[in-house]
N, C-alpha and C. Protein backbone atom coordinates (compact mmCIF):
# COMPACT_ATOMS: atom_id res chain seq x y z
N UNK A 1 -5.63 27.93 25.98
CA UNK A 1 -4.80 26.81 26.35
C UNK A 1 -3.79 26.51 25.24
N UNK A 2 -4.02 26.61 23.91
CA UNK A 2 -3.12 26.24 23.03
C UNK A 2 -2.07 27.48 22.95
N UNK A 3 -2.00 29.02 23.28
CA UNK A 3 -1.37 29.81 23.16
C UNK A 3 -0.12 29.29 24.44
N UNK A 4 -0.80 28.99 25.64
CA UNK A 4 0.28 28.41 26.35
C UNK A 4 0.99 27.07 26.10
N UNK A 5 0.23 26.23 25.35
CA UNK A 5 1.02 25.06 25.37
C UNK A 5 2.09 25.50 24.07
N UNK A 6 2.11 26.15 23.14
CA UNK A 6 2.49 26.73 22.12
C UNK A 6 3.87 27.67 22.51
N UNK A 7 3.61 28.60 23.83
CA UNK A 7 4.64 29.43 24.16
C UNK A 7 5.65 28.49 25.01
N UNK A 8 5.06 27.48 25.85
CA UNK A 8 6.26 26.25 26.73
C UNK A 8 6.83 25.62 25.48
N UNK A 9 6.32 25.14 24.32
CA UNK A 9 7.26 24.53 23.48
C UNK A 9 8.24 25.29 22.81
N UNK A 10 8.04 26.51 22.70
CA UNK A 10 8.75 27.46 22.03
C UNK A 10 9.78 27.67 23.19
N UNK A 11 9.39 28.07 24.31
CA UNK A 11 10.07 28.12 25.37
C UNK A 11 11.83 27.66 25.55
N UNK A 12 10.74 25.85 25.76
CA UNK A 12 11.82 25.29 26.22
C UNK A 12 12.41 24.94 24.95
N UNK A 13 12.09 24.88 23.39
CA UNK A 13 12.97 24.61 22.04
C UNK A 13 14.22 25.21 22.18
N UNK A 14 13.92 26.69 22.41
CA UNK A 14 14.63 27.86 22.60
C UNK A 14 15.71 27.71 23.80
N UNK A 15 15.36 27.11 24.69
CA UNK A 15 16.44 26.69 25.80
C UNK A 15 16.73 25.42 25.30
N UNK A 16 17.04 24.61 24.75
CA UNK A 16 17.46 23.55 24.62
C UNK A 16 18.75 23.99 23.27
N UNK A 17 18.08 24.52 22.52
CA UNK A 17 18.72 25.19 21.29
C UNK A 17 20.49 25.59 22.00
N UNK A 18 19.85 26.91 23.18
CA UNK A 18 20.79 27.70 23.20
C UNK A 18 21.75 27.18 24.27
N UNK A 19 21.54 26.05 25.21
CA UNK A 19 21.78 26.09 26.57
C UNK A 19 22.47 24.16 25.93
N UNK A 20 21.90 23.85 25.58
CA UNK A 20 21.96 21.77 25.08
C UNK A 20 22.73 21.52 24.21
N UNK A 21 21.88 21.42 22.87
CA UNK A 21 22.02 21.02 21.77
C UNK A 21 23.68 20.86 21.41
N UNK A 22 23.85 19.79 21.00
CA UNK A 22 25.53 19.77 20.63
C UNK A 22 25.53 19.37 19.67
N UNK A 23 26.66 18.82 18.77
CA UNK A 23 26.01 17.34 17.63
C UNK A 23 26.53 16.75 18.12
N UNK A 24 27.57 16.25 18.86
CA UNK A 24 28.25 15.35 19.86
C UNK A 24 27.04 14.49 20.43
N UNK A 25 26.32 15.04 20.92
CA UNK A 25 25.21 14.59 21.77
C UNK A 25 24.02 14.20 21.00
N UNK A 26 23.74 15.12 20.19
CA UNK A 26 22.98 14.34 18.76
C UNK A 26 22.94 12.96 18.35
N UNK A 27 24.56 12.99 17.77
CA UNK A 27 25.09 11.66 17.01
C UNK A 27 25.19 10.64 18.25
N UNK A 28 25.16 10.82 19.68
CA UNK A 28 24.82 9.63 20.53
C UNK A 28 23.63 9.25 20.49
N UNK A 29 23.01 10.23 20.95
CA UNK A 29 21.16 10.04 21.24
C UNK A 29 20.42 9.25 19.61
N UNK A 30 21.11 9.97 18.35
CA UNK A 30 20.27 8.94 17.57
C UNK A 30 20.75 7.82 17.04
N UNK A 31 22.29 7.54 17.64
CA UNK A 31 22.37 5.94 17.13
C UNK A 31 21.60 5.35 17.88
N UNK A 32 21.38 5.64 19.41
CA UNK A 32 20.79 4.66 20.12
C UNK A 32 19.05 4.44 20.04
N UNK A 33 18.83 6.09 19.52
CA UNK A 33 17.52 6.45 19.18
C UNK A 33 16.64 5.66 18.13
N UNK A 34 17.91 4.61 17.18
CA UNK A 34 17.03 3.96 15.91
C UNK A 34 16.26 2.63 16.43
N UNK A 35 15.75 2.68 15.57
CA UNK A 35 14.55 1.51 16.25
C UNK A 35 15.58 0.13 15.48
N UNK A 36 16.61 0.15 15.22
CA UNK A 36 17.03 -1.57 14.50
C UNK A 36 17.59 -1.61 16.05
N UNK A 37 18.07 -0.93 16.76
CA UNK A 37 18.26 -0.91 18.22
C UNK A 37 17.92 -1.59 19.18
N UNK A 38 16.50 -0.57 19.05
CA UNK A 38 15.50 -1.14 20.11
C UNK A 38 14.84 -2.66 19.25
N UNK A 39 14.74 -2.96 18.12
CA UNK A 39 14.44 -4.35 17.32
C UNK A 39 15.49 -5.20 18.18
N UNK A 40 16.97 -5.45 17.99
CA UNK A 40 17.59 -6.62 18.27
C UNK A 40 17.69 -6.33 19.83
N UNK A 41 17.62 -5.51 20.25
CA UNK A 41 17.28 -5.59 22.27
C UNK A 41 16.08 -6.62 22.33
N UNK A 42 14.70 -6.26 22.22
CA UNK A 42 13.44 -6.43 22.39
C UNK A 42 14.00 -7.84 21.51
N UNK A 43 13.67 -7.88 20.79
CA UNK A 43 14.21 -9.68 20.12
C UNK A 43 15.03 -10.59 21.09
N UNK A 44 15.71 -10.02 21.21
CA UNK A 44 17.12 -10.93 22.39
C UNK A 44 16.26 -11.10 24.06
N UNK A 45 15.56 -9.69 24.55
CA UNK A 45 14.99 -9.90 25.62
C UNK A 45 13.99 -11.33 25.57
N UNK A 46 13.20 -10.93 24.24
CA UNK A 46 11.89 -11.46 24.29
C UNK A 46 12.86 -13.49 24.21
N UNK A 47 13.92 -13.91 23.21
CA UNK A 47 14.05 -14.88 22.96
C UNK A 47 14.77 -15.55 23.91
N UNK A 48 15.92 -14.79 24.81
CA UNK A 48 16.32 -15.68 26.10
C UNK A 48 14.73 -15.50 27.43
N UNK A 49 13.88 -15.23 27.04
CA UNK A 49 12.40 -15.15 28.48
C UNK A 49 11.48 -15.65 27.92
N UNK A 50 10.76 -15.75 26.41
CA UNK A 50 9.93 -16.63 26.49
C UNK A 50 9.81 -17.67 25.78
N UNK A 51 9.22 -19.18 25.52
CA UNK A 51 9.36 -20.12 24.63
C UNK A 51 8.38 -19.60 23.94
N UNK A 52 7.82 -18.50 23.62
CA UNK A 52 7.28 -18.09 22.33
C UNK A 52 7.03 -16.59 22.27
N UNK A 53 8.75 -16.55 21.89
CA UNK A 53 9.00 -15.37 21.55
C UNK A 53 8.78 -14.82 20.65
N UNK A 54 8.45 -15.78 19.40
CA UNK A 54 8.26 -15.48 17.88
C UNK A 54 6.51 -14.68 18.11
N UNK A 55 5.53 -15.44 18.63
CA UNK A 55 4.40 -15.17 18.92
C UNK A 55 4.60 -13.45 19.71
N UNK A 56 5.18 -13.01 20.66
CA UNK A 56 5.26 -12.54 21.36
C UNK A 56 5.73 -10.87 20.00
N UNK A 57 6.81 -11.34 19.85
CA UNK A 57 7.45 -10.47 18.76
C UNK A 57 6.68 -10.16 17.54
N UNK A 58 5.88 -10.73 16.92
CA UNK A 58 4.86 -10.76 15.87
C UNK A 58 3.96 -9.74 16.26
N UNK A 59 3.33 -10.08 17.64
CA UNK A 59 2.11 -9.56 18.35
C UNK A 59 2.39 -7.72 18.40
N UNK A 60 3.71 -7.74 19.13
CA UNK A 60 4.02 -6.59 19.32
C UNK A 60 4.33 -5.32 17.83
N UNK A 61 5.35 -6.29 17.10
CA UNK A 61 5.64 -5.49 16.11
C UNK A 61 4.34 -5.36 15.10
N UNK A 62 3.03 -5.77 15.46
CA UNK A 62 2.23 -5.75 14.37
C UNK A 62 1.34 -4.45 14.94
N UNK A 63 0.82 -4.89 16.46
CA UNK A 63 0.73 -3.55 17.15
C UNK A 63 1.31 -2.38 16.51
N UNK A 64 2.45 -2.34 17.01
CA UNK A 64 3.13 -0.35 16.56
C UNK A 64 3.13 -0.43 15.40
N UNK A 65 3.22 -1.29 14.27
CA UNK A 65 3.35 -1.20 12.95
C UNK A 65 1.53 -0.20 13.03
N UNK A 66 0.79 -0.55 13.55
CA UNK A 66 -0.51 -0.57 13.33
C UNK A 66 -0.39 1.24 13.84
N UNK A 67 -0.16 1.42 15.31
CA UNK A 67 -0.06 2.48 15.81
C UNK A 67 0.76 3.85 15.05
N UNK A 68 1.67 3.16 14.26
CA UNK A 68 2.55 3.95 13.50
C UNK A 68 1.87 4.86 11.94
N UNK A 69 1.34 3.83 11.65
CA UNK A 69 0.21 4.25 10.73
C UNK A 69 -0.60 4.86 10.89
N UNK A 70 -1.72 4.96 12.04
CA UNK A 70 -2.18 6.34 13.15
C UNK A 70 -1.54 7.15 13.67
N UNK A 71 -0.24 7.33 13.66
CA UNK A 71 0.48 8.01 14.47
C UNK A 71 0.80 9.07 12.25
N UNK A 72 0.97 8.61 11.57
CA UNK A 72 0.86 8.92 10.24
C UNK A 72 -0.08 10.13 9.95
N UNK A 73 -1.03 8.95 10.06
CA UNK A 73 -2.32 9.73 9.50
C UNK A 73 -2.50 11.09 10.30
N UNK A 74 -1.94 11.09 12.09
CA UNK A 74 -2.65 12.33 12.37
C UNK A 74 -1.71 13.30 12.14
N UNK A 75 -0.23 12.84 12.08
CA UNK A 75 1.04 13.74 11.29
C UNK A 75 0.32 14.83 10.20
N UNK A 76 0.22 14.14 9.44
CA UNK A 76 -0.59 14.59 7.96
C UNK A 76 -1.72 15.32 8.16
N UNK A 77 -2.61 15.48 9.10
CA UNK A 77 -3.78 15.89 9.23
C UNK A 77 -3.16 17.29 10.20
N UNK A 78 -2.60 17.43 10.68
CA UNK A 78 -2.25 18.12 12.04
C UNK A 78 -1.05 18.94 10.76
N UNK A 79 -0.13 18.71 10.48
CA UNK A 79 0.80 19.04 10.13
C UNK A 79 1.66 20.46 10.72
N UNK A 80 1.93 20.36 11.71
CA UNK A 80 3.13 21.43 12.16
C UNK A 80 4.42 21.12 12.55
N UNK A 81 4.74 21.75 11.68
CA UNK A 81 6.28 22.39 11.33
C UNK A 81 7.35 22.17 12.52
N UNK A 82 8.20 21.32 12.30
CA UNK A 82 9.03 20.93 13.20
C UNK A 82 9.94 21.69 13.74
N UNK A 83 10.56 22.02 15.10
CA UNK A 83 11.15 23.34 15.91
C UNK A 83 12.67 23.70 15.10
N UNK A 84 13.26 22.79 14.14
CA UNK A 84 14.25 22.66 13.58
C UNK A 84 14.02 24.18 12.14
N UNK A 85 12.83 23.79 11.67
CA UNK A 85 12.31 24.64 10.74
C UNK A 85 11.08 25.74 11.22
N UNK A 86 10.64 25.95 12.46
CA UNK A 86 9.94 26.63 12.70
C UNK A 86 10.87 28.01 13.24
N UNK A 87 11.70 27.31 14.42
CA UNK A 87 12.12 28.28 15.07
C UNK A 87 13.88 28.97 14.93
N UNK A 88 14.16 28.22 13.96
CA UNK A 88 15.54 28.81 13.61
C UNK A 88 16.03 28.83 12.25
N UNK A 89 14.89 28.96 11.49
CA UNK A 89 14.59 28.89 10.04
C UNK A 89 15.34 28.28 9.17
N UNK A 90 15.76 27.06 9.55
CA UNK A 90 16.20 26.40 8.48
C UNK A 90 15.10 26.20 7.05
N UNK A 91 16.39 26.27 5.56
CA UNK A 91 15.39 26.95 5.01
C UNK A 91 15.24 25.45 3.94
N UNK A 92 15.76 24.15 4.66
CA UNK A 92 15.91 22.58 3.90
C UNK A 92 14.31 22.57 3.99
N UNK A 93 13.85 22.58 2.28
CA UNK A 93 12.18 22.26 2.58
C UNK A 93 12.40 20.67 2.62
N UNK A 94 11.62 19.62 3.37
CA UNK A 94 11.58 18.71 3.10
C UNK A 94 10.19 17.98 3.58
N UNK A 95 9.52 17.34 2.56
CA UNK A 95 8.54 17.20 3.93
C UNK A 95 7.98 16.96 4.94
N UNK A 96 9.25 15.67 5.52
CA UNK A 96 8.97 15.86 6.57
C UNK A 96 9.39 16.71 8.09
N UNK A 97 9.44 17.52 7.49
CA UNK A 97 9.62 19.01 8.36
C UNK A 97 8.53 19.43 8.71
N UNK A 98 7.62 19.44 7.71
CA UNK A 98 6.32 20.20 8.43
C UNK A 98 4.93 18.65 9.22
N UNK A 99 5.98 17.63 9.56
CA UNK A 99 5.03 16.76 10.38
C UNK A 99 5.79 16.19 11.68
N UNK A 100 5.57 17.67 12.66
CA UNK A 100 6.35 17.36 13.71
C UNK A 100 5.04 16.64 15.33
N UNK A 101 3.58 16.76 15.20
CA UNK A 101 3.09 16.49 16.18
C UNK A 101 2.50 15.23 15.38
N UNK A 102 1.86 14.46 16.28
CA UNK A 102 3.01 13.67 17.21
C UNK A 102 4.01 12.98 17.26
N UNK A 103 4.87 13.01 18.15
CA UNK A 103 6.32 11.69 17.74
C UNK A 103 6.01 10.35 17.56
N UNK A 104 5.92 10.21 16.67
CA UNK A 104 6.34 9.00 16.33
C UNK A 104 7.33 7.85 16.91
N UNK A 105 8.21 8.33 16.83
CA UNK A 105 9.50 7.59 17.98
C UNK A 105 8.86 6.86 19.48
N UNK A 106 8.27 8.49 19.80
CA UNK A 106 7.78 8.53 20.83
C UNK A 106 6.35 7.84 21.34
N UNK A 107 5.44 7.64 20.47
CA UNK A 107 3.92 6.67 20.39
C UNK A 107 5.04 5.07 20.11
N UNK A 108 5.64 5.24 19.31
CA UNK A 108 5.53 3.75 19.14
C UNK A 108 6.53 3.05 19.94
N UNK A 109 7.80 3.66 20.49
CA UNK A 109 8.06 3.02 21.29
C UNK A 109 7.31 2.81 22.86
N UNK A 110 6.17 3.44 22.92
CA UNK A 110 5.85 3.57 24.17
C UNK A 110 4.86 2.38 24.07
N UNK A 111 4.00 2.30 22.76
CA UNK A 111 3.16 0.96 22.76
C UNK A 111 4.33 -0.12 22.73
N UNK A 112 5.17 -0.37 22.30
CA UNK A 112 6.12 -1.72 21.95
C UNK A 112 5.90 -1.81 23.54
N UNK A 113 6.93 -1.27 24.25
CA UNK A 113 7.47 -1.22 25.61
C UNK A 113 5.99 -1.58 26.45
N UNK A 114 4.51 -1.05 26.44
CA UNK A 114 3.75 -1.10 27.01
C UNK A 114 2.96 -2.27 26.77
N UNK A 115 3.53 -3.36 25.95
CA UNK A 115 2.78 -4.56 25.29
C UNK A 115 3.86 -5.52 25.99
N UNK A 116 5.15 -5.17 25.38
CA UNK A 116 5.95 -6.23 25.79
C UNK A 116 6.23 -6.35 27.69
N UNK A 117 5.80 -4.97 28.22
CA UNK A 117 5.92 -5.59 29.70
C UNK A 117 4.69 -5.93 30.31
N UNK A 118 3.30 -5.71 29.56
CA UNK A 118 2.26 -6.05 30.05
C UNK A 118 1.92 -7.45 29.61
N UNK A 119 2.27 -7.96 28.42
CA UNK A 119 1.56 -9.04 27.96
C UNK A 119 2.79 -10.15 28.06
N UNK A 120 4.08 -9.35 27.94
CA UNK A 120 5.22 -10.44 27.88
C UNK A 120 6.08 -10.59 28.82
N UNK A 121 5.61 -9.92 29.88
CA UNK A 121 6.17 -10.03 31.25
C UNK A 121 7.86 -9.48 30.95
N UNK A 122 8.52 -7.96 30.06
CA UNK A 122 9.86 -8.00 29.91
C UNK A 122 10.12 -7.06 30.75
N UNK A 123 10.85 -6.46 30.93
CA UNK A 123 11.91 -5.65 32.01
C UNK A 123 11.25 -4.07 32.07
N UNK A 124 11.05 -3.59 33.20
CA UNK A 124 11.03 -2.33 32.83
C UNK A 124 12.06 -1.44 32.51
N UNK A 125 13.11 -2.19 32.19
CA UNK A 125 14.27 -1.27 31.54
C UNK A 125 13.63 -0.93 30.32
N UNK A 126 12.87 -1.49 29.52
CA UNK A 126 12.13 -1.07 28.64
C UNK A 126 11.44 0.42 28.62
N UNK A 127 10.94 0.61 29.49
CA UNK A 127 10.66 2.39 29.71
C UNK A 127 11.69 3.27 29.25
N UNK A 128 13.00 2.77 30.35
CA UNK A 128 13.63 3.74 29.84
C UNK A 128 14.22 4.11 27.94
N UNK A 129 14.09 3.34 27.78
CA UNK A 129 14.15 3.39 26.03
C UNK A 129 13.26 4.16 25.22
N UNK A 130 12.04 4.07 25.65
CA UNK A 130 10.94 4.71 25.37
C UNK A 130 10.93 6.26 25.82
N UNK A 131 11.76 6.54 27.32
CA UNK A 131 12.16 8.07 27.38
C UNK A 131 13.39 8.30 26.80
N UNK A 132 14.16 7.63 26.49
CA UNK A 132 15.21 8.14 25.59
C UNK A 132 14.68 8.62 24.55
N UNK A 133 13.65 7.96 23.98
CA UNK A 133 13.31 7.76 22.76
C UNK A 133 12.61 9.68 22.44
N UNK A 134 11.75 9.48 23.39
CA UNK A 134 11.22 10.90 23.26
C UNK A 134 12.14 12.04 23.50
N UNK A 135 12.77 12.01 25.04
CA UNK A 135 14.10 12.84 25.21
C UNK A 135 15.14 13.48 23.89
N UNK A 136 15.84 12.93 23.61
CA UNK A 136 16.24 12.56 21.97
C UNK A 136 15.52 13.30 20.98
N UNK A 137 14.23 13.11 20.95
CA UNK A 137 13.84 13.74 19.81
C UNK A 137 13.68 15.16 20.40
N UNK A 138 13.61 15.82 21.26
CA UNK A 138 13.39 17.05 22.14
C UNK A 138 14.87 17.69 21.75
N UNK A 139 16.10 16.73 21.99
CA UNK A 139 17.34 17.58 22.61
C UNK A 139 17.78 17.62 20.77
N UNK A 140 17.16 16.93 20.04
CA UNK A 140 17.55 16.83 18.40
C UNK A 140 16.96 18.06 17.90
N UNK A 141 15.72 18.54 18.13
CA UNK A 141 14.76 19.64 17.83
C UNK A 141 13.63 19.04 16.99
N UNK A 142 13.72 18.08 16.55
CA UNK A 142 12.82 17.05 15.31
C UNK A 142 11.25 16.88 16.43
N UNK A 143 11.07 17.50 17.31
CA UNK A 143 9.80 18.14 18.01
C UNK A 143 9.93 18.57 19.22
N UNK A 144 8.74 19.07 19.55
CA UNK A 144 8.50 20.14 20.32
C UNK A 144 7.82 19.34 21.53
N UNK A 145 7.62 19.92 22.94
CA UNK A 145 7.72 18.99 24.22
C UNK A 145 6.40 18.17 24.31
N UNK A 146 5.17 19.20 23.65
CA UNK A 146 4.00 18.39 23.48
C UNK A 146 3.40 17.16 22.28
N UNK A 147 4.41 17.52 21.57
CA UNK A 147 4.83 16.04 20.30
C UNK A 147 5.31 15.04 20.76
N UNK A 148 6.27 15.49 22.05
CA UNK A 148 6.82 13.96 22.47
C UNK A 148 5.42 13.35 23.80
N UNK A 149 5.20 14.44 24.35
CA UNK A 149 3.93 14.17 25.52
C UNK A 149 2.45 13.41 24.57
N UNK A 150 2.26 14.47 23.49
CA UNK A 150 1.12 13.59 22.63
C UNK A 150 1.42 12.28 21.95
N UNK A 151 2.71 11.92 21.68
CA UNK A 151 2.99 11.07 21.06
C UNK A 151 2.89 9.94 22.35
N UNK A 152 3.52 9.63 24.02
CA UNK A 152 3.49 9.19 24.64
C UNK A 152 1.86 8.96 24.81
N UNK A 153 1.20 9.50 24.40
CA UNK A 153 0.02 9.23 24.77
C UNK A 153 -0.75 8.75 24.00
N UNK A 154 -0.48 8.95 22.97
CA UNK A 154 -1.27 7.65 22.34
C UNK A 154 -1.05 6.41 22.16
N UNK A 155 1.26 6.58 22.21
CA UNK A 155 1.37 5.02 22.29
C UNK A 155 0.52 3.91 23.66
N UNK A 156 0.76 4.79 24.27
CA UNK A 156 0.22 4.16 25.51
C UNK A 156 -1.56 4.09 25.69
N UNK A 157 -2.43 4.68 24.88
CA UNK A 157 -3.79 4.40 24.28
C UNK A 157 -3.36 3.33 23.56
N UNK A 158 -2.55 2.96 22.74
CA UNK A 158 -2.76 1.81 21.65
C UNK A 158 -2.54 0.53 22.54
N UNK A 159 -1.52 0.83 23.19
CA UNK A 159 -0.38 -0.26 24.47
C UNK A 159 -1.83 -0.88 25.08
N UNK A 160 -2.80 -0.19 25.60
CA UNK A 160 -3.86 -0.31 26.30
C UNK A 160 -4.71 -1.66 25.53
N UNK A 161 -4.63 -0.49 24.70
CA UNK A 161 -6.07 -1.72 23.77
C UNK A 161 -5.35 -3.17 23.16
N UNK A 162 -4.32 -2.67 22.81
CA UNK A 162 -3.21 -4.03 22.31
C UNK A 162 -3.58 -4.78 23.93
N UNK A 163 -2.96 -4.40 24.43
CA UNK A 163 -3.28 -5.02 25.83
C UNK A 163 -4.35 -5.91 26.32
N UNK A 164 -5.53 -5.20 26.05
CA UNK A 164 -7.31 -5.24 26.05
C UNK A 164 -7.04 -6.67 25.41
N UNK A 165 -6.73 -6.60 24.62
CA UNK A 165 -7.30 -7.67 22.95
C UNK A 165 -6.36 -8.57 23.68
N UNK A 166 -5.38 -8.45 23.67
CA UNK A 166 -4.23 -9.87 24.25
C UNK A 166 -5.06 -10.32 25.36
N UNK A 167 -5.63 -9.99 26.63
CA UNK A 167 -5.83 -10.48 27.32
C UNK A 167 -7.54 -11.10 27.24
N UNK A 168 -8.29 -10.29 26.54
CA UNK A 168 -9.88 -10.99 25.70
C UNK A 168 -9.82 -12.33 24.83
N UNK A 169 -8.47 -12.19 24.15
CA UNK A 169 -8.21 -12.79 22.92
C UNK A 169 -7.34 -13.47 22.47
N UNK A 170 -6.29 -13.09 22.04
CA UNK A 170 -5.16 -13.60 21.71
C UNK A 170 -4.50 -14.42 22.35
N UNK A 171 -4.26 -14.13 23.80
CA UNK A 171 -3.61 -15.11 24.48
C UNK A 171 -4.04 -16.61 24.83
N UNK A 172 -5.66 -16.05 24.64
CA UNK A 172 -6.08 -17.84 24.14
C UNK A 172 -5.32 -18.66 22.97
N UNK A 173 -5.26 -18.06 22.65
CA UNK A 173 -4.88 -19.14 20.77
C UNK A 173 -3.14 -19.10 20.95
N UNK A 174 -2.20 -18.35 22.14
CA UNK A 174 -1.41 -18.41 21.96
C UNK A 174 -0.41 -20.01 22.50
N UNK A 175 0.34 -20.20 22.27
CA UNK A 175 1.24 -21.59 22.75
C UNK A 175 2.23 -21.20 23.05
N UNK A 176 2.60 -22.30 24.05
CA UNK A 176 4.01 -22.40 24.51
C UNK A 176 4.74 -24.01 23.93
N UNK A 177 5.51 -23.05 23.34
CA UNK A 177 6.26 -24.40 23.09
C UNK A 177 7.40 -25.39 23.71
């Protein structure tokens, strides 16, 4: 199973490389791709919809802050080599080149997005940010298709349990002001 999931990422790197990739299209996908982005969107959503947005915004950004740090640790533990430096040998050592599974981008915007429309009732335009988010890092080369799929999946394991706890917990003690 890993020889195939291994040959589709190579696969499609390799078609994206030869068939996509522009920097035109780059330099769009990652201005919109930065998270100070998706910060003053999600801020503005959250502060014209709820009278406790501050609560709401705290909750969330403490979440992925949390998820991001797991999303770290298994970088580091896992460590493979990002399609930028694997497959077209760029020869920039840096280190974070060799911590391409899982996305990052991709886990944490998917918990933000999966907190703020479950617990904060916001837009599902929010998704789509979260597939940009991964998309983007695919058409950039900064990972490979199952970095952005593993990364979606854990944000959305964390989104869950953030979720879990808000609705056991938190949302008791929370106020409206």
């Amino acid at each position: 199973m890993k020889q195939i999931i291994l040959r589709i990422d190579t696969e499609l790197a390799l078609f994206i490389y030869k068939y996509i990739k522009n920097p035109k299209l780059d330099k769009i996908l990652s201005n919109i791709n930065k998270g100070e982005v998706f910060l003053i969107i999600s801020i503005l959503s959250l502060f014209l919809t709820r009278k406790d947005w501050l609560f709401a915004f705290l909750f969330v950004g403490i979440f992925s802050f949390l998820n991001d740090r797991f999303v770290l640790f298994i970088k580091k533990r896992v460590s493979r080599k990002r399609p930028s430096l694997k497959l077209l040998g760029n020869t920039f050592q840096h280190e974070d080149l060799n911590h391409s599974f899982p996305s990052a981008h991709a886990a944490n915007s998917l918990c933000a997005v999966f907190l703020l429309i479950t617990c904060f009732e916001q837009s599902y335009f929010f998704f789509l940010l979260s597939f940009l988010a991964g998309f983007a890092r695919l058409l950039s080369l900064h990972h490979f298709f199952s970095d952005v799929i593993g990364g979606w999946t854990i944000g959305l394991t964390s989104g869950i349990i953030g979720f879990i706890l808000y609705l056991n917990w938190i949302h008791k003690f929370s106020f409206n002001l």
